[in-house]
Protein backbone atom coordinates (compact mmCIF):
# COMPACT_ATOMS: atom_id res chain seq x y z
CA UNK A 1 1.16 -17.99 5.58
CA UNK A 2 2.25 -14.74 3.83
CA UNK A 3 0.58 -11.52 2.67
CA UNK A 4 0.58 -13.51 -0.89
CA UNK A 5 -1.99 -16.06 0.96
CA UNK A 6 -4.62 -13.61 1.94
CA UNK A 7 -7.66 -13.03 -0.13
CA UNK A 8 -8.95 -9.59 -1.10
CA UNK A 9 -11.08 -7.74 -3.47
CA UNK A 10 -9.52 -5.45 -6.15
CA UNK A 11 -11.34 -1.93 -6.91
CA UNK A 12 -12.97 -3.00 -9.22
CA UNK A 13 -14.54 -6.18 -7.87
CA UNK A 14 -13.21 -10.00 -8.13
CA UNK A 15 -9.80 -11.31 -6.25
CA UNK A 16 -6.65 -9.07 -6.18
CA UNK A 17 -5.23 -12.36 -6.23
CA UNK A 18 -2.32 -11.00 -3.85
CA UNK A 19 -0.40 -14.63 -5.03
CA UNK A 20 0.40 -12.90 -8.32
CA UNK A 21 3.27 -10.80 -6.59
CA UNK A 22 5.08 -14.22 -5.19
CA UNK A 23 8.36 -12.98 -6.05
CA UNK A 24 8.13 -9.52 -6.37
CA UNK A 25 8.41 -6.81 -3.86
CA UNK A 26 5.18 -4.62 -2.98
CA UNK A 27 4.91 -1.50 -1.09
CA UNK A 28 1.51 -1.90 0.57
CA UNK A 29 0.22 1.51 1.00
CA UNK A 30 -3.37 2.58 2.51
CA UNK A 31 -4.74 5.94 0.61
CA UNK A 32 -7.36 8.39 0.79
CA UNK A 33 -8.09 10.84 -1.72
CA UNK A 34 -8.92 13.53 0.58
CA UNK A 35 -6.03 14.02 2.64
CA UNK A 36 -3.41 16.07 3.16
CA UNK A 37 -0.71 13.48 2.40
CA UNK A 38 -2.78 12.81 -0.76
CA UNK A 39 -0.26 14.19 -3.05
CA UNK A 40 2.23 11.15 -2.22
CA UNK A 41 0.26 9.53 -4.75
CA UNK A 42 2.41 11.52 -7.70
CA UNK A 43 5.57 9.67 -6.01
CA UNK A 44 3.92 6.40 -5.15
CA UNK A 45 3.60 6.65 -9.40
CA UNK A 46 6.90 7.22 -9.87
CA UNK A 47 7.84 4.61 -7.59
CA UNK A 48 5.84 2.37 -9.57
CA UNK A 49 7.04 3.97 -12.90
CA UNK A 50 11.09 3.36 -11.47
CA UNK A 51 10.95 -0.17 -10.53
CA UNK A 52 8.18 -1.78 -12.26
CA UNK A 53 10.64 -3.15 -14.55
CA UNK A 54 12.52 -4.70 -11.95
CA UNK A 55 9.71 -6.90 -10.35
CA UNK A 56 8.21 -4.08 -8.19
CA UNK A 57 4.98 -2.92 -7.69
CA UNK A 58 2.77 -0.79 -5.57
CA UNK A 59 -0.62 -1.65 -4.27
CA UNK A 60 -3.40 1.03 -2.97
CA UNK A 61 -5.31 -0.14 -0.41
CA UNK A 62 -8.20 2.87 -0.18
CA UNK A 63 -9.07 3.09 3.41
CA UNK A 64 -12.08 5.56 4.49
CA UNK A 65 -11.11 5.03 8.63
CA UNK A 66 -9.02 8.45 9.28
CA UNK A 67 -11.56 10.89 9.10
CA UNK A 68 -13.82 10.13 6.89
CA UNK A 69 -11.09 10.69 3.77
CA UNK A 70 -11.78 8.22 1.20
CA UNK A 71 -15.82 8.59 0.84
CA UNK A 72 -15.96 7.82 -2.51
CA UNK A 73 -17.17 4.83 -4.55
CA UNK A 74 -14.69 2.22 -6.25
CA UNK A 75 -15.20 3.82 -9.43
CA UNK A 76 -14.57 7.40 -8.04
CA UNK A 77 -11.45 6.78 -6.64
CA UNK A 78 -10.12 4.65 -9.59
CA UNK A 79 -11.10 8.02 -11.52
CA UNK A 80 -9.76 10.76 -9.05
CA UNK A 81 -6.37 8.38 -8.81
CA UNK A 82 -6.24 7.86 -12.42
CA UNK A 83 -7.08 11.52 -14.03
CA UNK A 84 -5.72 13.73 -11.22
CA UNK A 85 -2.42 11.36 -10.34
CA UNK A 86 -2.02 9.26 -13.54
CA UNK A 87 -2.02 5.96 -11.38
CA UNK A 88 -1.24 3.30 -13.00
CA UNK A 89 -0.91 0.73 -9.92
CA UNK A 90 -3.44 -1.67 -8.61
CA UNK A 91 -6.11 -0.87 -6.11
CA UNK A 92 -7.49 -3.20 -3.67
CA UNK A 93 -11.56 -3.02 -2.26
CA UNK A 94 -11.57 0.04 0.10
CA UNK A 95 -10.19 -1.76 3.39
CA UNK A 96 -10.48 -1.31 7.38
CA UNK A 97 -6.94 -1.04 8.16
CA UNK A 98 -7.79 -0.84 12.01
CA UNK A 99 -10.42 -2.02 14.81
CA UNK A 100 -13.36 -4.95 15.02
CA UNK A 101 -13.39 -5.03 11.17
CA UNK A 102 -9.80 -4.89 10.59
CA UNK A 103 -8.96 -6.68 7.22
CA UNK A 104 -6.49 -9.82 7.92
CA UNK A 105 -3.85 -8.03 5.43
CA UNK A 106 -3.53 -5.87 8.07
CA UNK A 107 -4.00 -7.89 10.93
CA UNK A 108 -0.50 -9.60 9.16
CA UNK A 109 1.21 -6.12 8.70
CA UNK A 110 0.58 -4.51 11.76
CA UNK A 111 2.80 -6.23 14.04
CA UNK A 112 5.89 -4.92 12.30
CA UNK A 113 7.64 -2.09 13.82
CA UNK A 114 8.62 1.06 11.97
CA UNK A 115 12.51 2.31 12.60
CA UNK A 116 10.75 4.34 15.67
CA UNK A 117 9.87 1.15 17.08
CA UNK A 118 5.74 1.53 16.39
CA UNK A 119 3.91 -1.27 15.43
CA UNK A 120 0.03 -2.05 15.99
CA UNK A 121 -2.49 0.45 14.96
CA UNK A 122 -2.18 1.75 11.70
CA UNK A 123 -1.63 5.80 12.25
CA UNK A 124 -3.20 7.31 9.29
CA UNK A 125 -3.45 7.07 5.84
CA UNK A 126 0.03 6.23 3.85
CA UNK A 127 1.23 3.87 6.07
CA UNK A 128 3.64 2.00 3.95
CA UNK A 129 4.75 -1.87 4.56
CA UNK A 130 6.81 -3.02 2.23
CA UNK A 131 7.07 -6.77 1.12
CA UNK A 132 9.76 -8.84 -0.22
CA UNK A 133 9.25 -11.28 -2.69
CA UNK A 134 9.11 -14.16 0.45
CA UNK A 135 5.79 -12.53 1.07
CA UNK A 136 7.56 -10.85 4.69
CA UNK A 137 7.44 -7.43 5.60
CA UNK A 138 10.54 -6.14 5.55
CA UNK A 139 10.14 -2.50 6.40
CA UNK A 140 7.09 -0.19 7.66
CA UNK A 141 7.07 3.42 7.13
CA UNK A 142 5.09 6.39 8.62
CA UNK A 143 2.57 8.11 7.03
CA UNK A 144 4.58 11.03 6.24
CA UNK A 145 7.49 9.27 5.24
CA UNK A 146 8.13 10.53 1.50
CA UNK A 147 7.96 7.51 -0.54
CA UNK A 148 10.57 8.93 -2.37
CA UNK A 149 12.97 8.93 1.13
CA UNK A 150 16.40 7.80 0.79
CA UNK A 151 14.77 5.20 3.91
CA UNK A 152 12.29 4.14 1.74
CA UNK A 153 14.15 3.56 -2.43
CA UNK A 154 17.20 1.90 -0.28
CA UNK A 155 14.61 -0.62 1.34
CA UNK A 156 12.97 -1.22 -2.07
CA UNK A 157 16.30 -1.74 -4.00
CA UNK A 158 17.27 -4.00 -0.93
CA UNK A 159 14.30 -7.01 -1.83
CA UNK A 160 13.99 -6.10 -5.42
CA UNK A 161 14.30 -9.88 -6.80
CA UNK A 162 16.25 -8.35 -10.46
């Protein structure tokens, strides 16, 4: 089983159908849209924008666990994402990425060590995994990791599939 194999809900309702990206390479990212690393959403974009055409894509995974900092309803976060960021990536059902109710995506992604060495527990919000197109996680990334880093576009280039 891969990442591709587990079901979950976009934003908007109905399967994200996570088999779509077979193939591709996905940074799985969990957001909030009232934290301070908010703003990585602009690059997150551009990340999207870059390598789209290359069989990339990002995927939001709104997570209201860290502080209460994603309170809002599926259709107020697809707004605040969409008019305030100009995201243009898809958005899973707002997810527990840690604890009892921990979502099996991230029961899968956890166990993968960042280049510090941490794995388990998901820190706080923009935790990034990314995914090669095998559906296995090739890198994880701290939540203040820039998606832009030089760590982070020379991972992505690494399992683009074109």
């Amino acid at each position: 089983m891969t990442v591709f194999d587990i079901e979950i809900d976009a934003l908007a309702g109905g399967p994200a159908h996570l088999g779509q990206y077979k193939g591709s390479a996905v940074l799985i990212v969990n957001v909030a849209s009232r934290c301070g690393l908010t703003p990585q959403y602009a690059a997150l974009e551009r990340l999207q924008q870059r390598y789209a055409p290359r069989g990339f894509t990002v995927l939001g995974v709104p997570c209201n666990q860290f502080m209460g900092q994603e309170p809002g309803t599926p259709e107020e976060i697809a707004t605040f994402c969409a008019t305030t960021y100009g995201t243009t990536f898809p958005m899973t059902q707002k997810t527990d990425v840690n604890g009892a109710d921990r979502h099996p995506l991230y029961t899968e992604l956890a166990d993968t060590a960042d280049a510090d060495g941490h794995s388990g527990d998901i820190r706080w919000n923009f935790e990034k995994f990314l995914i090669a197109p095998d559906g296995t996680v090739a890198a994880r990334f701290a939540p203040q990791t820039d998606p832009e880093a030089a760590e982070v576009t020379s991972a992505i280039e690494g399992v683009l599939p074109n």
